[in-house]
PDB file of N, CA and C in Angstrom:
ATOM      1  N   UNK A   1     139.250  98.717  34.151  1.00  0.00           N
ATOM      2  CA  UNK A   1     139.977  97.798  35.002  1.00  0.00           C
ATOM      3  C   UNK A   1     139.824  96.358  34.526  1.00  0.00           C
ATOM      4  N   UNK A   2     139.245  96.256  34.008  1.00  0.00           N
ATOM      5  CA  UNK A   2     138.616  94.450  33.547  1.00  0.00           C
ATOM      6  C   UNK A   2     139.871  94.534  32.681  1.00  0.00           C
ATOM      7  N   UNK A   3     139.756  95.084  31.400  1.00  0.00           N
ATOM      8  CA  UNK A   3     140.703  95.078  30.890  1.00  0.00           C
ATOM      9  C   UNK A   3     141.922  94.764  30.960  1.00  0.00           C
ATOM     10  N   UNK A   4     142.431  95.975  31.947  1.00  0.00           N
ATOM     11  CA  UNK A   4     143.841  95.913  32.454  1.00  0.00           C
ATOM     12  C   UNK A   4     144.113  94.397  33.231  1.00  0.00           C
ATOM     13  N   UNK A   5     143.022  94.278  33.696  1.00  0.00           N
ATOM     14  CA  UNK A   5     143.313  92.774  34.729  1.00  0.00           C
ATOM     15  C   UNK A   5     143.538  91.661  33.539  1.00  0.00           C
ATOM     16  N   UNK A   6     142.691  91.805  32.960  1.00  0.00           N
ATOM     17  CA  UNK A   6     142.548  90.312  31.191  1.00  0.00           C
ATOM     18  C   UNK A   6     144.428  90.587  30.972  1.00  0.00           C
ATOM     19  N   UNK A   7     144.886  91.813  30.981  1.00  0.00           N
ATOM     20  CA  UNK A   7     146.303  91.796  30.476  1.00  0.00           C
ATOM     21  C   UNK A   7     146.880  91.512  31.317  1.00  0.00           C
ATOM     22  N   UNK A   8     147.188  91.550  32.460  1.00  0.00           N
ATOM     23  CA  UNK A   8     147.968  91.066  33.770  1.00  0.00           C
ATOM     24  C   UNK A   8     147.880  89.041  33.126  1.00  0.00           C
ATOM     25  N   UNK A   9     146.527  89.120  33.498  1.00  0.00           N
ATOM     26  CA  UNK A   9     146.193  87.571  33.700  1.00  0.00           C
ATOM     27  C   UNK A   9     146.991  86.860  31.901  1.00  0.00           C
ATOM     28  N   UNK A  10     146.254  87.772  30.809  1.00  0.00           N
ATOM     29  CA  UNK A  10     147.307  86.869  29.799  1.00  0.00           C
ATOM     30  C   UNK A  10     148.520  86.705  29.560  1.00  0.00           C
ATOM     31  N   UNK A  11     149.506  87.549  30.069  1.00  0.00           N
ATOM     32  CA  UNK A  11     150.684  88.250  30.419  1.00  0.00           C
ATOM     33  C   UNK A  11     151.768  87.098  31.446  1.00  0.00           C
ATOM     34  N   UNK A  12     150.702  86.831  32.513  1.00  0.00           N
ATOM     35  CA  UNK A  12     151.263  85.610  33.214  1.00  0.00           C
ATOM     36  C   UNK A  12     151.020  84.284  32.958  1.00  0.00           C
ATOM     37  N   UNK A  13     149.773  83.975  32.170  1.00  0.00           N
ATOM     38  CA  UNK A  13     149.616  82.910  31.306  1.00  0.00           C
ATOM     39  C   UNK A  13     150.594  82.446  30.614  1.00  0.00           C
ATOM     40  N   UNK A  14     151.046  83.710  29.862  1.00  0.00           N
ATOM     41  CA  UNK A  14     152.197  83.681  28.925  1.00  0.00           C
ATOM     42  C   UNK A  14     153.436  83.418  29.371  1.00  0.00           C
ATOM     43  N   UNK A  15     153.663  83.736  30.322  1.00  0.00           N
ATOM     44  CA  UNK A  15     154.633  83.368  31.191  1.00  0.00           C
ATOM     45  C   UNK A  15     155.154  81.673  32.127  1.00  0.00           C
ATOM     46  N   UNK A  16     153.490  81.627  31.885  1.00  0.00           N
ATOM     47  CA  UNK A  16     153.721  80.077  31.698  1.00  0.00           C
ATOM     48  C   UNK A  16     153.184  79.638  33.763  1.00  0.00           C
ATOM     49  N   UNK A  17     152.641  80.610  34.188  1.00  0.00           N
ATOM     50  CA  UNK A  17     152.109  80.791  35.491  1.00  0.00           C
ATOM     51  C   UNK A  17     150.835  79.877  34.915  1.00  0.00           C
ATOM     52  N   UNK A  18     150.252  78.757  36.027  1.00  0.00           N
ATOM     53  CA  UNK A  18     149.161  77.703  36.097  1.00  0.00           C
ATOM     54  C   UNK A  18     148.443  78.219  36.472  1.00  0.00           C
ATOM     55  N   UNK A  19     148.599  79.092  37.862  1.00  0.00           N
ATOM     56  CA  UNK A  19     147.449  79.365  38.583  1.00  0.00           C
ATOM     57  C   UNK A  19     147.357  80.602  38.844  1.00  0.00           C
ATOM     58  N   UNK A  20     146.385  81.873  39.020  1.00  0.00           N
ATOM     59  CA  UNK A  20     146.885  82.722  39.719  1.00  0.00           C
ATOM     60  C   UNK A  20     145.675  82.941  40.745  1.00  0.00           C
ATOM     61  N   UNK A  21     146.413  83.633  42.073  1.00  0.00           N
ATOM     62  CA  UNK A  21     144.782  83.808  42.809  1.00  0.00           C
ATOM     63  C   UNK A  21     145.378  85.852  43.237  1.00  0.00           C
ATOM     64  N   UNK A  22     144.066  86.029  43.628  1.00  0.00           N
ATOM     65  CA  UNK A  22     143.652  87.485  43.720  1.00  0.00           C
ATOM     66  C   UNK A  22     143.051  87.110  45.298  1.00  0.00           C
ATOM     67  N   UNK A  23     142.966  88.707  45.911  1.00  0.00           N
ATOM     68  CA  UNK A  23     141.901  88.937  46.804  1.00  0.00           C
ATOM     69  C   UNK A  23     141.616  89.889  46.378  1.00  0.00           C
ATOM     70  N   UNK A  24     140.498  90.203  47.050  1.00  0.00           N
ATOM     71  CA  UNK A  24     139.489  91.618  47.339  1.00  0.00           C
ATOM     72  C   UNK A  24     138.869  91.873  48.419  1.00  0.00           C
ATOM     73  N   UNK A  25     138.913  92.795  49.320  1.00  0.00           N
ATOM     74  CA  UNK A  25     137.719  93.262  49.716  1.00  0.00           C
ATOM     75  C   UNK A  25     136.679  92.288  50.231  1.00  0.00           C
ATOM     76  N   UNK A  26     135.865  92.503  50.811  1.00  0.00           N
ATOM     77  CA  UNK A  26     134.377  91.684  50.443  1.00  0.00           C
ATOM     78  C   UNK A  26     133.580  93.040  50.364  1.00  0.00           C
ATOM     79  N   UNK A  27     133.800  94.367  50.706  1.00  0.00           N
ATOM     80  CA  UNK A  27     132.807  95.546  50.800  1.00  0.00           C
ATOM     81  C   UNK A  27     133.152  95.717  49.573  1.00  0.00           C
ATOM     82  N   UNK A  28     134.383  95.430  48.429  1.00  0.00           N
ATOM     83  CA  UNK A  28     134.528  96.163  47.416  1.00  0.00           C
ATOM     84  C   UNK A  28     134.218  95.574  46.157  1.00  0.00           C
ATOM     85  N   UNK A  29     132.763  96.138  45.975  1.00  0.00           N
ATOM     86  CA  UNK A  29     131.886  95.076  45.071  1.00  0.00           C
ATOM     87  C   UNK A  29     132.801  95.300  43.219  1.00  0.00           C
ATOM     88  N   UNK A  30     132.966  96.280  43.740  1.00  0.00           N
ATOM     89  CA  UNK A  30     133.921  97.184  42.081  1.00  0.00           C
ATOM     90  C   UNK A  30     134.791  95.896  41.857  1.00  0.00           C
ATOM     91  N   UNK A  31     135.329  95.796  42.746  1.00  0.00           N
ATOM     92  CA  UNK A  31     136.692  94.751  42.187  1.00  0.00           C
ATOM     93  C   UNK A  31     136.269  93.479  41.773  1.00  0.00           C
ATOM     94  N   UNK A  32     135.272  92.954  42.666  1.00  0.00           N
ATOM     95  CA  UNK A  32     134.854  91.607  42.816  1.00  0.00           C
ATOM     96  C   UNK A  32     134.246  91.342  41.346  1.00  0.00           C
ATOM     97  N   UNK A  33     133.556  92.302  40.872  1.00  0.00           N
ATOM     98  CA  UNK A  33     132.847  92.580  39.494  1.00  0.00           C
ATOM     99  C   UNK A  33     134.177  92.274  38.738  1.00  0.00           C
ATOM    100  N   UNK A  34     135.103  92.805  39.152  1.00  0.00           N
ATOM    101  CA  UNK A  34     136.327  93.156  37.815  1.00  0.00           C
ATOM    102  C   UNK A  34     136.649  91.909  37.693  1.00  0.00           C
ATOM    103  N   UNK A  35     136.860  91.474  39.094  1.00  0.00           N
ATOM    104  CA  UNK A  35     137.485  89.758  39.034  1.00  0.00           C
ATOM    105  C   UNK A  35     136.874  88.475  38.366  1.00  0.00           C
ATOM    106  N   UNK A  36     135.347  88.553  38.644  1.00  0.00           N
ATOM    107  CA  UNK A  36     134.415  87.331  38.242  1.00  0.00           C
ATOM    108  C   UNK A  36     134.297  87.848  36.579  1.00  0.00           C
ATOM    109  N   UNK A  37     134.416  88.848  36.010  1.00  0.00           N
ATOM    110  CA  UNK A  37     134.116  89.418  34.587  1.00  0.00           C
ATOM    111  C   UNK A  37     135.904  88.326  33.904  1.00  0.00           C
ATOM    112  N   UNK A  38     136.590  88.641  34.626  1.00  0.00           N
ATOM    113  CA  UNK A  38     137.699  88.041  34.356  1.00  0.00           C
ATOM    114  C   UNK A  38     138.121  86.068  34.227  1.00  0.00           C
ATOM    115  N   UNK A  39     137.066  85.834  34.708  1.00  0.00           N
ATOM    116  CA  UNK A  39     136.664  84.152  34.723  1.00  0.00           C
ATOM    117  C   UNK A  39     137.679  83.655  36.053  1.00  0.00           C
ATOM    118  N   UNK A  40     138.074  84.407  36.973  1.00  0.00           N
ATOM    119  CA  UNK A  40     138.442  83.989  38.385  1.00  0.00           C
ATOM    120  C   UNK A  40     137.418  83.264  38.974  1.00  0.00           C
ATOM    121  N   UNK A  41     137.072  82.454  39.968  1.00  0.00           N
ATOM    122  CA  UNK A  41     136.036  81.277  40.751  1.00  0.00           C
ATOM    123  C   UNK A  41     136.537  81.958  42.197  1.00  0.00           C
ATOM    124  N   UNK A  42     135.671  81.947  42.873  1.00  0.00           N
ATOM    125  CA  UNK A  42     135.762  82.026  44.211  1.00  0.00           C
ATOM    126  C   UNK A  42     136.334  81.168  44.979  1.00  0.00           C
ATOM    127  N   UNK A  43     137.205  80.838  46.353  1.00  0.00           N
ATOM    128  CA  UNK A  43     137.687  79.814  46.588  1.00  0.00           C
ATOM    129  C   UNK A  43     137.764  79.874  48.011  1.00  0.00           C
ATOM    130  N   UNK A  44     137.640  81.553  48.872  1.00  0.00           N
ATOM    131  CA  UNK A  44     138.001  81.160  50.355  1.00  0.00           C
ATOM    132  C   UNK A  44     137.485  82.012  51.031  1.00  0.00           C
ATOM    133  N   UNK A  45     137.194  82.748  51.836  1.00  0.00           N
ATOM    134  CA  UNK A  45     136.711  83.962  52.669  1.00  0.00           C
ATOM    135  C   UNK A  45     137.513  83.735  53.967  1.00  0.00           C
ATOM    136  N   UNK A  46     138.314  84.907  54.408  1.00  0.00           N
ATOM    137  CA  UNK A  46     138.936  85.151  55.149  1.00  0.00           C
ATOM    138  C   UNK A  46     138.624  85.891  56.420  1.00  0.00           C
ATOM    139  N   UNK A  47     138.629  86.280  57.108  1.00  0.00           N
ATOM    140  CA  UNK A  47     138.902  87.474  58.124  1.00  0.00           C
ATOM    141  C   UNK A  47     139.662  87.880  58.868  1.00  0.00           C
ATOM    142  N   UNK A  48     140.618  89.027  58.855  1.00  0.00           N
ATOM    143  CA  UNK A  48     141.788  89.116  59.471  1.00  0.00           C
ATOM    144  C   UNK A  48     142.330  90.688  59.341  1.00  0.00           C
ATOM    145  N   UNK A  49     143.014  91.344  60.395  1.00  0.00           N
ATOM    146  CA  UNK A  49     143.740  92.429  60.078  1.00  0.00           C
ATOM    147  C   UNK A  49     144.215  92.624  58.886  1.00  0.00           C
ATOM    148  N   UNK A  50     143.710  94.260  58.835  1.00  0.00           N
ATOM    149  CA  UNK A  50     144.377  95.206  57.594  1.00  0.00           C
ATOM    150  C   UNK A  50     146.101  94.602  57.301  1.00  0.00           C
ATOM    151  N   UNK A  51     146.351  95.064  58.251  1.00  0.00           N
ATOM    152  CA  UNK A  51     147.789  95.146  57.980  1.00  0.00           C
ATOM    153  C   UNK A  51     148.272  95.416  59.708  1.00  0.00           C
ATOM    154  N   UNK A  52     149.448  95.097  59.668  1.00  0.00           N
ATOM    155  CA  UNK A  52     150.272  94.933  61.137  1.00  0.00           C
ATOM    156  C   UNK A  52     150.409  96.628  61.620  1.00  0.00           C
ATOM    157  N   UNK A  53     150.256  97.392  60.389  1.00  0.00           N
ATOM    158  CA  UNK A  53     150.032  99.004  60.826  1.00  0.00           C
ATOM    159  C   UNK A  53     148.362  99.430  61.038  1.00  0.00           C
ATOM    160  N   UNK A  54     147.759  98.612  60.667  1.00  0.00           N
ATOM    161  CA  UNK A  54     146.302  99.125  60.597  1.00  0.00           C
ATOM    162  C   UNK A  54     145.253  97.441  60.568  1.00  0.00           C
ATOM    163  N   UNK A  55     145.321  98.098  62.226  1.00  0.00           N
ATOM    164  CA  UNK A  55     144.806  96.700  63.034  1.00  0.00           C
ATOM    165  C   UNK A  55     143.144  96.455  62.354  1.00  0.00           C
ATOM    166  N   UNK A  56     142.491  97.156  61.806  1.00  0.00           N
ATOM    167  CA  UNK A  56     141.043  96.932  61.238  1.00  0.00           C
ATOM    168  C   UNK A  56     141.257  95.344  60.639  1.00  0.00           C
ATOM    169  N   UNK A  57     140.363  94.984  61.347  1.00  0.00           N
ATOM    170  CA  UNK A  57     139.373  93.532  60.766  1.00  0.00           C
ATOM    171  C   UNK A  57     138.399  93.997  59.542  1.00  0.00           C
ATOM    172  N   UNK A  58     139.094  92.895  58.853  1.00  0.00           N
ATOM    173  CA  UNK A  58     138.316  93.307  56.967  1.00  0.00           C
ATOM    174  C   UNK A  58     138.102  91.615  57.016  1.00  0.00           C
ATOM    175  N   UNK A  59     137.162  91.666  56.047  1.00  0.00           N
ATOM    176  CA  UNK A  59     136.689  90.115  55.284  1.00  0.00           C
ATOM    177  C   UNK A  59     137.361  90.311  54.262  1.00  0.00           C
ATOM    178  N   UNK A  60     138.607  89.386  53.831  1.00  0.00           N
ATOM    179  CA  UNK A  60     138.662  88.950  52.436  1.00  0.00           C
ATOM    180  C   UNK A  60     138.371  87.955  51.689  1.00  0.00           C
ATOM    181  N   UNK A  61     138.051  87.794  50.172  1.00  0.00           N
ATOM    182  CA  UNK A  61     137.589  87.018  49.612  1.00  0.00           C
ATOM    183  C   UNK A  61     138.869  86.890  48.568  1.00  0.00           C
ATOM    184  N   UNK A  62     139.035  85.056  48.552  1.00  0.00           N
ATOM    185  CA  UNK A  62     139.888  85.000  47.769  1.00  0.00           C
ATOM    186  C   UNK A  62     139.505  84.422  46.498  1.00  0.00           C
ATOM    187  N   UNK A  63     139.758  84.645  45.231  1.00  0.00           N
ATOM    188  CA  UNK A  63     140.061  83.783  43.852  1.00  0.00           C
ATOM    189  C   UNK A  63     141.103  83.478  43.594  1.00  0.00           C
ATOM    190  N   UNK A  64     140.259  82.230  42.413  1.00  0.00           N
ATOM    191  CA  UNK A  64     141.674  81.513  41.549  1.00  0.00           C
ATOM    192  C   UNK A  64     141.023  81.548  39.993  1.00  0.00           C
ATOM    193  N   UNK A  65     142.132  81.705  39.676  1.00  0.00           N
ATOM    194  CA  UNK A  65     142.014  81.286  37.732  1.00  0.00           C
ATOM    195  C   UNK A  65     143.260  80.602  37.510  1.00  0.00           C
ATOM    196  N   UNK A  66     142.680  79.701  36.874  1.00  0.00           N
ATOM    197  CA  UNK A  66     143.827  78.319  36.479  1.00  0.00           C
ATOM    198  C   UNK A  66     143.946  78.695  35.092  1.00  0.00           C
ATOM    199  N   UNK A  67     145.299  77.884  34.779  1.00  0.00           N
ATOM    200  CA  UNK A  67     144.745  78.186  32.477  1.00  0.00           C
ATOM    201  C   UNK A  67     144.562  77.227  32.140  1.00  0.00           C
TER     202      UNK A  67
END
């Protein structure tokens, strides 16, 4: 997954995208790993419903990577 993410992220670089930001999880240490391996910075912590179908309260954590 690191990988695949480095190609997303150079892909939109290339594209000429400044900034990009991600979330994750905060329980989902897998991703968070994938993200910070990727040179993303931490920037916000959230808390808020899943989704308008799936009322669960999750913590999200947001990043940014600039180029």
């Amino acid at each position: 997954m690191t990988e695949a993410l480095k190609a997303v992220v150079d892909k939109l670089f290339h594209d000429r995208y400044s900034s990009i930001l991600v979330e994750a999880d905060e329980r989902n240490i897998a991703s968070t790993r994938v993200i910070l391996k990727n040179g993303f910075t931490f920037v916000h912590k959230e808390t808020r419903a899943r989704s308008p179908l799936k009322p669960e309260i999750v913590t999200v954590n947001s990043y940014r990577k600039q180029r």
